[in-house]
Structures are given as C-alpha cells and as structure tokens.
N, C-alpha and C. Protein backbone atom coordinates (compact mmCIF):
# COMPACT_ATOMS: atom_id res chain seq x y z
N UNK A 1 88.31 66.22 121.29
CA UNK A 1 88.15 67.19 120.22
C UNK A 1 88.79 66.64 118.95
N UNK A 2 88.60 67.20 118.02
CA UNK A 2 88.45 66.51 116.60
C UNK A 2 90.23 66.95 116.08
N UNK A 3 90.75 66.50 114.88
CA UNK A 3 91.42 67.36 114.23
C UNK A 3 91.41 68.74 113.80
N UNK A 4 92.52 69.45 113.49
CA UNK A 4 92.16 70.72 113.16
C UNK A 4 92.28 70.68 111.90
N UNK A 5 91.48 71.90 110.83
CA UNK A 5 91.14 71.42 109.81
C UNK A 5 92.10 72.42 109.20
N UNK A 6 92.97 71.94 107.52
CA UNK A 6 94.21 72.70 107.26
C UNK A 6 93.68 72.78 105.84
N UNK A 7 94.01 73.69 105.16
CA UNK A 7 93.50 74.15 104.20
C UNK A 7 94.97 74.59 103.31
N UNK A 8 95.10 74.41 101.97
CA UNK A 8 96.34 75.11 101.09
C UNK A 8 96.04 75.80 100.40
N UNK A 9 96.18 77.31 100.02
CA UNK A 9 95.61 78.28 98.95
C UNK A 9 96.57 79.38 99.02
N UNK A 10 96.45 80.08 97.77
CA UNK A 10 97.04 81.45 97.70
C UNK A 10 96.64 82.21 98.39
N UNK A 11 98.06 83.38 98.26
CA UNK A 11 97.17 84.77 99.47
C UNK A 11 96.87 86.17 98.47
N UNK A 12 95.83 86.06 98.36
CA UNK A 12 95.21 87.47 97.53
C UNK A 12 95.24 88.62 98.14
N UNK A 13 95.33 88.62 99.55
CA UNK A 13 95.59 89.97 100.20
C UNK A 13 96.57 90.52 101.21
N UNK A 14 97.12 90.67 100.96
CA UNK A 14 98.20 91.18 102.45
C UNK A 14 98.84 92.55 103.08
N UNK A 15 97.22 93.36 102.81
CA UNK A 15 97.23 94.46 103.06
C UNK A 15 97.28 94.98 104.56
N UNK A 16 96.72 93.82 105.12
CA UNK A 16 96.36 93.89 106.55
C UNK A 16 97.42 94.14 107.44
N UNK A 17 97.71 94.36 108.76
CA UNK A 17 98.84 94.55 109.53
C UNK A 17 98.69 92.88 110.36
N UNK A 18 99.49 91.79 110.52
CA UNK A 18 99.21 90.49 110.96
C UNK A 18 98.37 89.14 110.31
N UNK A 19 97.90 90.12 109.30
CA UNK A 19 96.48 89.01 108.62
C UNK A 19 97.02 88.90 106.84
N UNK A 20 96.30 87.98 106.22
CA UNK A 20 96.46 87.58 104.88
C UNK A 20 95.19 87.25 104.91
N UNK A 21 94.54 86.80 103.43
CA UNK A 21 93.20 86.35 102.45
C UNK A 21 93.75 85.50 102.05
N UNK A 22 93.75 84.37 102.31
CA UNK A 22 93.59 83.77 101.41
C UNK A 22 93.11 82.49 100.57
N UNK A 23 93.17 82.30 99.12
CA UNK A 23 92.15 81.71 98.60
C UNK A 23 91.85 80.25 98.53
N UNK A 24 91.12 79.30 99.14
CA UNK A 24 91.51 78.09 98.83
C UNK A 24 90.67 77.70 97.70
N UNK A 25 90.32 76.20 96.43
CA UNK A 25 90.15 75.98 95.95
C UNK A 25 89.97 74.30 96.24
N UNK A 26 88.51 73.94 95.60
CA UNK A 26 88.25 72.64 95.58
C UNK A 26 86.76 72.20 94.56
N UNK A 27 87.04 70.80 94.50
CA UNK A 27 86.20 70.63 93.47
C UNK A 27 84.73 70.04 93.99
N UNK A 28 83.93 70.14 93.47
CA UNK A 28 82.26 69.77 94.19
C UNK A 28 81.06 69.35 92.84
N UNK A 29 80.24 69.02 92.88
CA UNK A 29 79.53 68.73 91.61
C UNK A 29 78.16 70.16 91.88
N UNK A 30 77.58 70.44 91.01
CA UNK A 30 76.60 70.90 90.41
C UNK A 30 75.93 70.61 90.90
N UNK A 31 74.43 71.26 91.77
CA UNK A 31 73.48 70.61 92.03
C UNK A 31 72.29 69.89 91.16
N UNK A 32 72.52 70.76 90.00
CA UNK A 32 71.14 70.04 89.06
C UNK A 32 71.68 69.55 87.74
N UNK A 33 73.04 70.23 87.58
CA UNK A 33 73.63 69.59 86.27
C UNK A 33 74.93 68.11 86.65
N UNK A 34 74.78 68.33 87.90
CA UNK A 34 75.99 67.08 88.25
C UNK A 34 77.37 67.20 87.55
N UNK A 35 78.03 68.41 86.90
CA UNK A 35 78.85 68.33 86.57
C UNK A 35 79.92 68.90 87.58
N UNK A 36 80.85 68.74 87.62
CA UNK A 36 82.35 69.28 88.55
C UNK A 36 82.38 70.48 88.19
N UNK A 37 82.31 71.49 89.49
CA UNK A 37 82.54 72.71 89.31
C UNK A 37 84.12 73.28 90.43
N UNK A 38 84.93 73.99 90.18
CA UNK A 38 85.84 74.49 91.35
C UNK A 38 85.08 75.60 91.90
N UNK A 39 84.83 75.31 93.35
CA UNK A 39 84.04 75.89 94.44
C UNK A 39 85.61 77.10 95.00
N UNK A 40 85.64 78.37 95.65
CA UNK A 40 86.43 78.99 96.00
C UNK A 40 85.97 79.04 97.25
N UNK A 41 86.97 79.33 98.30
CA UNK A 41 86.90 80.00 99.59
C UNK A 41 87.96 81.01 99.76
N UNK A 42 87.50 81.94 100.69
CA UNK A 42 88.49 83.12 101.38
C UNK A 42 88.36 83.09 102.51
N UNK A 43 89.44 82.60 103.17
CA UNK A 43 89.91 82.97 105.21
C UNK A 43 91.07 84.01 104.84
N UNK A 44 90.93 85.04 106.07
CA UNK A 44 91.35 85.37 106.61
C UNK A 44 92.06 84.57 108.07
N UNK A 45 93.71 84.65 107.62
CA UNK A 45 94.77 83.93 108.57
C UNK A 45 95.43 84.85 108.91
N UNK A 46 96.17 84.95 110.76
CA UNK A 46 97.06 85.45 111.10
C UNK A 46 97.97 84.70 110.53
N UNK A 47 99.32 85.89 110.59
CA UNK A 47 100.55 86.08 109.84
C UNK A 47 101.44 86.61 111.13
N UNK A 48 101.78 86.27 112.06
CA UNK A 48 102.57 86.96 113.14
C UNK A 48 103.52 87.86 112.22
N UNK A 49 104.91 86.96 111.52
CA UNK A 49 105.55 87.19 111.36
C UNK A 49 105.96 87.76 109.88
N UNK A 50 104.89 88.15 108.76
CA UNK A 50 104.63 88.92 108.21
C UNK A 50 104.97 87.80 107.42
N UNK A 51 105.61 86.68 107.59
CA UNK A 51 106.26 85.92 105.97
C UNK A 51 105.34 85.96 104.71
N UNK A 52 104.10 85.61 104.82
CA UNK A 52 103.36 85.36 103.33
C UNK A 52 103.29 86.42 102.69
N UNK A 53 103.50 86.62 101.31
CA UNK A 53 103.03 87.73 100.48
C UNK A 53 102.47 87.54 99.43
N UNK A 54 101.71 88.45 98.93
CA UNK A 54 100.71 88.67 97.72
C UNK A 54 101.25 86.96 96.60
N UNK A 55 100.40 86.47 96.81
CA UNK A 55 100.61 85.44 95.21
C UNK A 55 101.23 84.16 96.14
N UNK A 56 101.97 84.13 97.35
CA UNK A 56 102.28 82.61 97.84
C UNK A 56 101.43 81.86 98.08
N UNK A 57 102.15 80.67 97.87
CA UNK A 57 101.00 79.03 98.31
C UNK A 57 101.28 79.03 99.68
N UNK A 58 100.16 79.07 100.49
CA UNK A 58 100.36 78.32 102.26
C UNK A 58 99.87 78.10 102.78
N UNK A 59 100.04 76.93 103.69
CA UNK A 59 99.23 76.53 104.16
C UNK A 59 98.44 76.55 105.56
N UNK A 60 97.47 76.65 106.12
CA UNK A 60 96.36 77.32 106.80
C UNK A 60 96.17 76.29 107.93
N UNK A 61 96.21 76.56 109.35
CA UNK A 61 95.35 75.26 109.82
C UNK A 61 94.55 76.16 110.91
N UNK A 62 93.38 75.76 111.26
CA UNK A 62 92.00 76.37 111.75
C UNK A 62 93.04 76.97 113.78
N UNK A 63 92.23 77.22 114.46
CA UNK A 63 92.85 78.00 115.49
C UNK A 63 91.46 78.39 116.52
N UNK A 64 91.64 78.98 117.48
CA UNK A 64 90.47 79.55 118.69
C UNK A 64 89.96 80.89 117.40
N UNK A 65 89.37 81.77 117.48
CA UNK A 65 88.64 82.89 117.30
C UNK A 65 89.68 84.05 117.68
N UNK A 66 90.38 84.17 116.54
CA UNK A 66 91.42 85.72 117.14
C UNK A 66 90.59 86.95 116.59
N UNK A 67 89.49 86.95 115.52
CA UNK A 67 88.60 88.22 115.59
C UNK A 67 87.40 87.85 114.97
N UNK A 68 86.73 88.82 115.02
CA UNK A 68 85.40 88.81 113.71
C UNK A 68 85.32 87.52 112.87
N UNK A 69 86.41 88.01 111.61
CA UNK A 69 86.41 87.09 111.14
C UNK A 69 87.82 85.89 110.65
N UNK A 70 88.64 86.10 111.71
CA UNK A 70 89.91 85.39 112.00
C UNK A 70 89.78 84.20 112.43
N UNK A 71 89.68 83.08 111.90
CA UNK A 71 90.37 81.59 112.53
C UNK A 71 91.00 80.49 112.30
N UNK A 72 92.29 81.53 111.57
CA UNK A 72 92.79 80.20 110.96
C UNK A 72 94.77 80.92 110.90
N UNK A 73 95.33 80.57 111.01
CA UNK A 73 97.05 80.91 111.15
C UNK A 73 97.86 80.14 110.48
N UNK A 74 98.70 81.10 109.63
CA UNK A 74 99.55 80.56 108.42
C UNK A 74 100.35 79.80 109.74
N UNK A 75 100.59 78.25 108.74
CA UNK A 75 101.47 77.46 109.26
C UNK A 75 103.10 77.33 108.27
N UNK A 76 102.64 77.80 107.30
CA UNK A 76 104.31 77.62 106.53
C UNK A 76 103.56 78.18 104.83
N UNK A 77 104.85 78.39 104.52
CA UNK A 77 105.11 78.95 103.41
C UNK A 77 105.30 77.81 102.12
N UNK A 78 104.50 77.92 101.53
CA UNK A 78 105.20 76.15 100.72
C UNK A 78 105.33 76.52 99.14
N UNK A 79 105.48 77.83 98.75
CA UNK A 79 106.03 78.30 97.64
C UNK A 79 105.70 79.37 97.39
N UNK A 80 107.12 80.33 97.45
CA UNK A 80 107.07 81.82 96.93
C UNK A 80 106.81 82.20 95.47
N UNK A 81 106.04 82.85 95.50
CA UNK A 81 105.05 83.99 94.08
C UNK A 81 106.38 84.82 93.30
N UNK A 82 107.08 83.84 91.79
CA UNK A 82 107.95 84.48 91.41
C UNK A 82 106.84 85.16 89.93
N UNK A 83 107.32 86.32 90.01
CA UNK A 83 107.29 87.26 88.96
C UNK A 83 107.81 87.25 87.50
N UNK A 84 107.32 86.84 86.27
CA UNK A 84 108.17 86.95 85.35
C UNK A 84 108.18 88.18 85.07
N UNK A 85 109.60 88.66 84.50
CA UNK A 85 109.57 89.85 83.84
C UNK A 85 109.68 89.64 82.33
N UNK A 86 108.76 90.09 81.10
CA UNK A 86 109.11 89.75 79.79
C UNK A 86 109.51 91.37 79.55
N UNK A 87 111.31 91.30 78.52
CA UNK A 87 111.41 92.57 78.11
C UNK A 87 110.97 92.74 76.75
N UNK A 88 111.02 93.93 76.09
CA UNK A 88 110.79 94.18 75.02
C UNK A 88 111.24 93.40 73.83
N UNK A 89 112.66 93.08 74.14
CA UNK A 89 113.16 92.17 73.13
C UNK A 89 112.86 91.08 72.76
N UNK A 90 112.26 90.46 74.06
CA UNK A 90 111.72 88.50 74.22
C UNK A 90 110.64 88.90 73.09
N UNK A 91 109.72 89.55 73.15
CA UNK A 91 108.48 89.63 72.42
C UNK A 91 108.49 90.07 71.25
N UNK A 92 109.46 90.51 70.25
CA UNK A 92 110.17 90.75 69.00
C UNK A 92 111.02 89.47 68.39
C-alpha cells in the first residue's frame, strides 16, 4: 500500500463535536488560459482531542473511512490563530 497522503490548511470550522473543515490550498494552471490559479479544498478531519480551533494551521494525514464524509485526522497543530485586537486609540 502506498503512502498516506498529508495535507496542511486552516480550520474554517469547528463546530462539529470530534471533527474540523478544513481548508487546504494549492496552485494548478488554467485550463484554457494556462495561467496559475490557487485551487481550494475542504476535508473534514477527526479531532479526538478537540485541540484545533477556528483559524489554526494543521496538519491532516488521510486515514480508513470514519464517516460519510470523514477521512482524514488532525495530526498536529503547527500554529495557533492569534487575534489582533486594534483599540480605539491605535487608530487616532
């Protein structure tokens, strides 16, 4: 059997109870204009342990069929989603 295939993207959803969305990104050409376009994908990955949240980078590697449309399980966390806060004053 082959390698398993690992994927790095943000998580756009983590509404789910065990599961995350999230988004990967890569580049591909145009079929008739040949120019470079960024192509998107969305998996759905188990999350046992709830770590990923809304906006982290992590990374994904493929797995058996845990549902519908489940096959792929966060393997690590490889950068937490910080928040800026701008106050009133910065922008004056």
């Amino acid at each position: 059997m082959g390698r398993q295939k690992e994927f790095t993207g943000v998580v756009v959803s983590d509404k789910m109870q065990k599961t995350v969305v999230v988004k990967t990104m890569h580049l591909g050409r145009h079929a008739k204009y040949s120019k470079t376009v960024k192509l998107h994908n969305k998996f759905k990955a188990h999350d046992e342990k709830g770590i990923a949240k809304l906006g982290d980078t992590v990374r994904i590697v493929e797995s058996r069929p845990l549902s519908k449309d489940k096959r792929f399980i966060v393997k690590e966390v490889l950068k937490k989603f910080q928040k800026v806060e701008i106050t009133p004053e910065e922008i004056a």
